[in-house]
C-alpha atoms as a PDB file:
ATOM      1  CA  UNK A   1      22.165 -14.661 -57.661  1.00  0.00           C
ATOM      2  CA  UNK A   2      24.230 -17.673 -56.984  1.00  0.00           C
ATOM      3  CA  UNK A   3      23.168 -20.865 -55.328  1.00  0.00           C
ATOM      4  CA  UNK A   4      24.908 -20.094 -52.150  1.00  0.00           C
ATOM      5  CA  UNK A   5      23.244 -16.364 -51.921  1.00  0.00           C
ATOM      6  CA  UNK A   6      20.101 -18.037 -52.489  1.00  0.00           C
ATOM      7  CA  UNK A   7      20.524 -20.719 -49.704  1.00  0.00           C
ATOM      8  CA  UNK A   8      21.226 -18.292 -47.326  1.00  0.00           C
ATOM      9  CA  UNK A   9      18.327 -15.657 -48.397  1.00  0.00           C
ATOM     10  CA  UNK A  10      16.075 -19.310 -48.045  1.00  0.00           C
ATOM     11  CA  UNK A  11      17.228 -19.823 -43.944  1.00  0.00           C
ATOM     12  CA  UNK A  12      16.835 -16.149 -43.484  1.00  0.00           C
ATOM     13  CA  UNK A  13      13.146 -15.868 -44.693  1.00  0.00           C
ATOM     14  CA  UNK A  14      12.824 -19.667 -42.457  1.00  0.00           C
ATOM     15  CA  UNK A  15      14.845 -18.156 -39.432  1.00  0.00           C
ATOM     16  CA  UNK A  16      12.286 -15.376 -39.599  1.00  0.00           C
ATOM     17  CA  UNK A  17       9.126 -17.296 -39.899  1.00  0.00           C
ATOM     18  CA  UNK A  18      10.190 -19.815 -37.369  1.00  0.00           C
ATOM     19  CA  UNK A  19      10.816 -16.377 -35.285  1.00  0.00           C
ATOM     20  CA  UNK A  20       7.775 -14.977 -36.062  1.00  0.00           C
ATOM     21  CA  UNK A  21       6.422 -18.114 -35.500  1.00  0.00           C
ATOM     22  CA  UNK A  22       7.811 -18.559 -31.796  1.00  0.00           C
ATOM     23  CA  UNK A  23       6.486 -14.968 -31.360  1.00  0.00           C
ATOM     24  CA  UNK A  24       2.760 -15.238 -32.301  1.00  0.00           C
ATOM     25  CA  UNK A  25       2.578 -18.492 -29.995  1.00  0.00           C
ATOM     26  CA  UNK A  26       4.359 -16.692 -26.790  1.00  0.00           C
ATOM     27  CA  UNK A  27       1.698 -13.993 -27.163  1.00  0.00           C
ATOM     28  CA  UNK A  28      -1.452 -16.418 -27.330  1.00  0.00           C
ATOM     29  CA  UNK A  29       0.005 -17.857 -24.506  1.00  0.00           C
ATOM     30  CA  UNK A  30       0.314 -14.474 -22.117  1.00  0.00           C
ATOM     31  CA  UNK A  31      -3.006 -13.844 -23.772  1.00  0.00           C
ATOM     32  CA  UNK A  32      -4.349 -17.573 -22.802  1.00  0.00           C
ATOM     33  CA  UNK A  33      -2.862 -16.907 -19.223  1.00  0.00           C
ATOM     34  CA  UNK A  34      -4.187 -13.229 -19.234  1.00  0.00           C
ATOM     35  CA  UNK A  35      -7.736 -14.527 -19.718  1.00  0.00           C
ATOM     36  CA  UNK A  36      -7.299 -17.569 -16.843  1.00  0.00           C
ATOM     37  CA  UNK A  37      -6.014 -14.938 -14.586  1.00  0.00           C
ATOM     38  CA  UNK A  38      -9.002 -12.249 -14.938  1.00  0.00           C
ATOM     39  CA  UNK A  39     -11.307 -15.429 -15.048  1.00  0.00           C
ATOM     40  CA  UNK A  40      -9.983 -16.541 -11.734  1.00  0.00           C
ATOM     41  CA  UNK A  41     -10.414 -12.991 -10.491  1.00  0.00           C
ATOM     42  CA  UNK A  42     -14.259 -12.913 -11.729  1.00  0.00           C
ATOM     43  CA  UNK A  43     -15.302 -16.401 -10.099  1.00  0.00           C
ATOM     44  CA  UNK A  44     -13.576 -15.328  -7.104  1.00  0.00           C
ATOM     45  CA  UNK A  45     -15.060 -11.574  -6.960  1.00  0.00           C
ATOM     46  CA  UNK A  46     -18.313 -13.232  -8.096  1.00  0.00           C
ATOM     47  CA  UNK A  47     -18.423 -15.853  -5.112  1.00  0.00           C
ATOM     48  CA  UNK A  48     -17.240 -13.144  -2.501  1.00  0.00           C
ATOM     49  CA  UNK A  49     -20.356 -11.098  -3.704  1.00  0.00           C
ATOM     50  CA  UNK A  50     -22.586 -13.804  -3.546  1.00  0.00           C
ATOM     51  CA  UNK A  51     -21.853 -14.774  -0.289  1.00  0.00           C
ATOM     52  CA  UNK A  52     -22.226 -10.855   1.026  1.00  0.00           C
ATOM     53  CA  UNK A  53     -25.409 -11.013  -1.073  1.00  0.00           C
ATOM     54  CA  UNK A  54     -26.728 -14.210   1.253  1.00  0.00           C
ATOM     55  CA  UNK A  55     -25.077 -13.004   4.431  1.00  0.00           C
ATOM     56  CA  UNK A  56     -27.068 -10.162   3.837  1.00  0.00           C
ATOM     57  CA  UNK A  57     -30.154 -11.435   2.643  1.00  0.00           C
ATOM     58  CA  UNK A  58     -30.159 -13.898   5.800  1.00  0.00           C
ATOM     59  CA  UNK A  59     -29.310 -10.852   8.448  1.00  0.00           C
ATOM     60  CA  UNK A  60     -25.601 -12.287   9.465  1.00  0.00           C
ATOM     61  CA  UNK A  61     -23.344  -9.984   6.985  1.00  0.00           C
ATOM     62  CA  UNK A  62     -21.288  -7.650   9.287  1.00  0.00           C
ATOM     63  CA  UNK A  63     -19.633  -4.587   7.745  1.00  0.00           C
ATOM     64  CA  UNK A  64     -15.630  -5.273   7.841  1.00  0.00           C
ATOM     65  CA  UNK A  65     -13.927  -3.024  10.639  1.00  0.00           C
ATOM     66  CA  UNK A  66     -10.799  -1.870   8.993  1.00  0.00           C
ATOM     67  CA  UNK A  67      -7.728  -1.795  11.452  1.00  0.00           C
ATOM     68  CA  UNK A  68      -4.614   0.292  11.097  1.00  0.00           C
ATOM     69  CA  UNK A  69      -1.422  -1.140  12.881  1.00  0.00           C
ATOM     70  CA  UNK A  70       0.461   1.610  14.683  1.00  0.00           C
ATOM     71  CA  UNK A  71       3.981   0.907  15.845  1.00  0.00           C
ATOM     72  CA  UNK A  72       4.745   1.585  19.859  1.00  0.00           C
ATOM     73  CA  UNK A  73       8.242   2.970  20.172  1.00  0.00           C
ATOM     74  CA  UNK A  74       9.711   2.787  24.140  1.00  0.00           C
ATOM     75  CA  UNK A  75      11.567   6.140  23.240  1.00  0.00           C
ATOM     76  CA  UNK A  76       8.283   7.407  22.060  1.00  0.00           C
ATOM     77  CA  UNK A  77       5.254   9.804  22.443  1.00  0.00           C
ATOM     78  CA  UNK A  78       3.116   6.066  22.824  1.00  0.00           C
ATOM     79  CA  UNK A  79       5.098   4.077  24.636  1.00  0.00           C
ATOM     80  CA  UNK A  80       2.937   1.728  25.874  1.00  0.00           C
ATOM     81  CA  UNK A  81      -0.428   0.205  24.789  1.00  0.00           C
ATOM     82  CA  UNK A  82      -2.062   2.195  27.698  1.00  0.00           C
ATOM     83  CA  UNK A  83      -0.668   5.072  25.989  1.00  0.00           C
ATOM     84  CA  UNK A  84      -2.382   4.773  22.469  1.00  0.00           C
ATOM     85  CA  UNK A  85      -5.663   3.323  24.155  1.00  0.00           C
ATOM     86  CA  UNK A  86      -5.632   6.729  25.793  1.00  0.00           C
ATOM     87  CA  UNK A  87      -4.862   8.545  23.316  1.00  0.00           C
ATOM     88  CA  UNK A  88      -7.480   6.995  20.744  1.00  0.00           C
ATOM     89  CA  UNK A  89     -10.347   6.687  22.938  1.00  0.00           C
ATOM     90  CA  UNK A  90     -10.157   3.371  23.613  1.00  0.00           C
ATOM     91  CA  UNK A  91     -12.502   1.239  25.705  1.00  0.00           C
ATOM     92  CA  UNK A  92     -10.128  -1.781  26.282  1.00  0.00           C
ATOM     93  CA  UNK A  93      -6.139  -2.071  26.191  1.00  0.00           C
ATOM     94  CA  UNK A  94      -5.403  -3.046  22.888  1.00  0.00           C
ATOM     95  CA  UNK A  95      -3.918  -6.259  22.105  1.00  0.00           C
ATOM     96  CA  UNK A  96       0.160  -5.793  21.436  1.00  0.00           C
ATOM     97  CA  UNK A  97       1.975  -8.000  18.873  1.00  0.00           C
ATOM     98  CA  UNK A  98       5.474  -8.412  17.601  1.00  0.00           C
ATOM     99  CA  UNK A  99       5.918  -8.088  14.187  1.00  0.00           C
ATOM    100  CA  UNK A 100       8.915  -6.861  11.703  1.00  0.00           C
ATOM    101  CA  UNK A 101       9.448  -3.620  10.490  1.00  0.00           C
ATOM    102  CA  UNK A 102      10.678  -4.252   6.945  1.00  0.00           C
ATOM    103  CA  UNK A 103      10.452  -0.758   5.162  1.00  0.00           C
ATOM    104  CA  UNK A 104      11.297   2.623   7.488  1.00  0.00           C
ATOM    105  CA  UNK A 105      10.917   5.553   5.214  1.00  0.00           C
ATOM    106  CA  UNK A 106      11.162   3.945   2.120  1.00  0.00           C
ATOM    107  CA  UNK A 107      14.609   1.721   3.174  1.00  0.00           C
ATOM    108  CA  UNK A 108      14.321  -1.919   3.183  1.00  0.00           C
ATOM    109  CA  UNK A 109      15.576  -3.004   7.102  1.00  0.00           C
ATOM    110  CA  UNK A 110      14.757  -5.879   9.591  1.00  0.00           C
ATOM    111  CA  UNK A 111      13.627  -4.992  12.561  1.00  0.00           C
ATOM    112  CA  UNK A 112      11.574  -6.013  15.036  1.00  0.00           C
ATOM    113  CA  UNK A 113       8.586  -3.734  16.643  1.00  0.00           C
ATOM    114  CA  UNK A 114       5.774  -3.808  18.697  1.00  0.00           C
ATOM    115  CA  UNK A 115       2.374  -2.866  17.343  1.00  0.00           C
ATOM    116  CA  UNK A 116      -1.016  -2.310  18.229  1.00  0.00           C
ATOM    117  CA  UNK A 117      -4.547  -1.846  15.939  1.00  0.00           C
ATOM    118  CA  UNK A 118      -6.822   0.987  15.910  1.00  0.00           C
ATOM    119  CA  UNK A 119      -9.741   1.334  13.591  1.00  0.00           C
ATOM    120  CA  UNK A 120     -10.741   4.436  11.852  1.00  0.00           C
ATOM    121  CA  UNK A 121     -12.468   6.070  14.546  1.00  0.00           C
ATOM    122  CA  UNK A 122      -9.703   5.498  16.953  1.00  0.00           C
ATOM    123  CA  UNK A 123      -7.447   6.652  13.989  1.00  0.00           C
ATOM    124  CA  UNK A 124      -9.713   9.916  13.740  1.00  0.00           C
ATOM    125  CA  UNK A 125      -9.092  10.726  17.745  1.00  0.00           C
ATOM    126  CA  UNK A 126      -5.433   9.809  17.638  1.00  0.00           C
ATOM    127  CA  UNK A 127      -4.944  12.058  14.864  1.00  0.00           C
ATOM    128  CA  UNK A 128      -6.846  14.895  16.751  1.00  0.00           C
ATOM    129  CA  UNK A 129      -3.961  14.457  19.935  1.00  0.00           C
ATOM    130  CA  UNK A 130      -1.042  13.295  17.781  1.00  0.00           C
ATOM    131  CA  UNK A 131       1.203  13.766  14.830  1.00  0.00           C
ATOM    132  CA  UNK A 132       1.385  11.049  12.878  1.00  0.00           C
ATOM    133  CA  UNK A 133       3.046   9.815   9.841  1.00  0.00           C
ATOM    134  CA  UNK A 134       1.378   7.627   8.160  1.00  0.00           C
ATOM    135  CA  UNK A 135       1.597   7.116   4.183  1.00  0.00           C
ATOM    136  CA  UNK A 136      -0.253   4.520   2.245  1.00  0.00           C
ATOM    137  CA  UNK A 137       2.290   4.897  -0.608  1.00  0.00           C
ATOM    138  CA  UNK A 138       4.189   2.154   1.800  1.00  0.00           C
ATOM    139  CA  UNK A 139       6.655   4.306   4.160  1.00  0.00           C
ATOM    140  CA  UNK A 140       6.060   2.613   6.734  1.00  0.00           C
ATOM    141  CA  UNK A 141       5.646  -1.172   6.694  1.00  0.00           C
ATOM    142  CA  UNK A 142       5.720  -4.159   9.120  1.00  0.00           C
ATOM    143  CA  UNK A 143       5.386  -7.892   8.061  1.00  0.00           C
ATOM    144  CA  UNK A 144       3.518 -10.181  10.498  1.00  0.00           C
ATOM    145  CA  UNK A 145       3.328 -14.215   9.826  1.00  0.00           C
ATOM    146  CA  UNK A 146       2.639 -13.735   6.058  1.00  0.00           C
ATOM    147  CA  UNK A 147       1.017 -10.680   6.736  1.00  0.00           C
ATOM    148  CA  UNK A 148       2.847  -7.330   5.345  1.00  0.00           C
ATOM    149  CA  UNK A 149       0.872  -4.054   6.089  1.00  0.00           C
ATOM    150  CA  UNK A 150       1.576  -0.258   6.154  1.00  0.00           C
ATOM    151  CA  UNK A 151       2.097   1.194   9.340  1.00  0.00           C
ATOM    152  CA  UNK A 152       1.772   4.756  11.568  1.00  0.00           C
ATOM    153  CA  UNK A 153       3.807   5.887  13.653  1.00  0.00           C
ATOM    154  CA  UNK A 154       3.184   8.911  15.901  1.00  0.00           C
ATOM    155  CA  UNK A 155       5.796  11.944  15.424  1.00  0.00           C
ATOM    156  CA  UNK A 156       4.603  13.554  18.812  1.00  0.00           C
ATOM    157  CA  UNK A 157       1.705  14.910  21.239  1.00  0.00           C
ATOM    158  CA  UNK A 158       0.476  17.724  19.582  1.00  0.00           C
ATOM    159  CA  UNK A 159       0.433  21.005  21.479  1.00  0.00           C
ATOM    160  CA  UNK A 160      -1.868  21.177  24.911  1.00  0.00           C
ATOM    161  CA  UNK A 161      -1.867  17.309  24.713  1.00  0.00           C
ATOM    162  CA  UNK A 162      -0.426  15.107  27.874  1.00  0.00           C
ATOM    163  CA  UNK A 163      -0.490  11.798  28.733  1.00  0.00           C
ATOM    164  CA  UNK A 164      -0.963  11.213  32.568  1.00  0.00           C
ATOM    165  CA  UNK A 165       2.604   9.939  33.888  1.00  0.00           C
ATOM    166  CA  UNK A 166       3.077   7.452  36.587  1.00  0.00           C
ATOM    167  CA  UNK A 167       2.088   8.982  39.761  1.00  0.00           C
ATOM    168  CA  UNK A 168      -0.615  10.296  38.156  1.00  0.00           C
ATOM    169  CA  UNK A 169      -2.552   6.680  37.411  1.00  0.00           C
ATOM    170  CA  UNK A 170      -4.239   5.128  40.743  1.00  0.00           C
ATOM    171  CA  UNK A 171      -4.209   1.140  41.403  1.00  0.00           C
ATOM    172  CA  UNK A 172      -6.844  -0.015  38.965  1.00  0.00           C
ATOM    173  CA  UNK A 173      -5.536   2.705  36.328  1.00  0.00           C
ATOM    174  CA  UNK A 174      -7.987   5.634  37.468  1.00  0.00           C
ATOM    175  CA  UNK A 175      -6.965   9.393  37.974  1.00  0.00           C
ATOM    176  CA  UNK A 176      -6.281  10.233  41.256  1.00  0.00           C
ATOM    177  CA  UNK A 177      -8.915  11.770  43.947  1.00  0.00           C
ATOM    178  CA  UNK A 178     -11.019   8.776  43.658  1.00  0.00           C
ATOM    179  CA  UNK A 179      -9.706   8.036  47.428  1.00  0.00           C
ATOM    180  CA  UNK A 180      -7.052   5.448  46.647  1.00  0.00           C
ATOM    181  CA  UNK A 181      -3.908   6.022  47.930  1.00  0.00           C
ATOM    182  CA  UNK A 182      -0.950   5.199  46.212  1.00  0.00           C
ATOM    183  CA  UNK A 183       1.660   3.046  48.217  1.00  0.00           C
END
């Protein structure tokens, strides 16, 4: 083997450790961040526990209602807050918000849309009147200030199902033959 073949077979094996060198230290360092990460997790997961743990040890935790936003179309079967309040059972109006509708079946888009909350209960009676689409997979999603969450959207009343129109809705939004007359 000549000097030359040797010199080169010498910065090969070098390249290679320096390589293999680069390598080990880029894997304790994903390994080093790995472990910060899950630690971070734990200390956080621990201190939300604890805090439940007082809350309920001192009679102030409250359970966390879950809310669903469903998206009002004009064109649609809920049109209206009213609409979905009747529809779910609602005691009060629900609040209405503006918010962005960023994926519509699985398409990235902009677009903005009005939506209301329901919680699972109201969910349950909505989905006893109404078709709805709703797919945790992200179909449907609307962002909100930093907020992004998925979305329902109802298809359509099912069958038997009305929503009183109009004339049917006295002054202070009660059915009619409650002797108010509609001017």
């Amino acid at each position: 083997m000549s000097a030359l073949q040797r010199a080169i077979a010498q910065n090969a094996r070098q390249a290679e450790e320096v390589n293999n060198s680069a390598q080990r230290l880029l894997q304790r360092q994903k390994e080093e961040k790995a472990r910060r990460v899950e630690e971070d997790n734990n200390t956080w997961q621990r201190a939300r526990w604890e805090a439940a743990r007082r809350a309920m040890a001192d009679g102030t935790f409250k359970t966390p209602e879950i809310r669903i936003p469903v998206i009002i179309t004009p064109d649609g079967p809920v049109s209206s807050a009213k609409d979905l309040q009747q529809l779910a059972g609602m005691d009060s109006m629900p609040e209405t918000l503006e918010a962005t509708l960023i994926r519509d079946h699985w398409i990235s888009t902009e677009r903005p849309v009005t939506i209301c909350y329901v919680n699972y209960g109201e969910r349950a009676r909505l989905e006893e009147k109404a078709n709805i689409e709703y797919d945790p997979s992200g179909k449907f999603m609307v962002r909100f200030g930093e907020q992004k969450r998925y979305t329902m959207v109802v298809l359509s009343l099912k069958e038997g199902v009305t929503l009183p129109g109009p004339s049917e809705i006295g002054i202070n939004g009660e059915g009619r033959g409650n002797g108010v007359v509609d001017e």
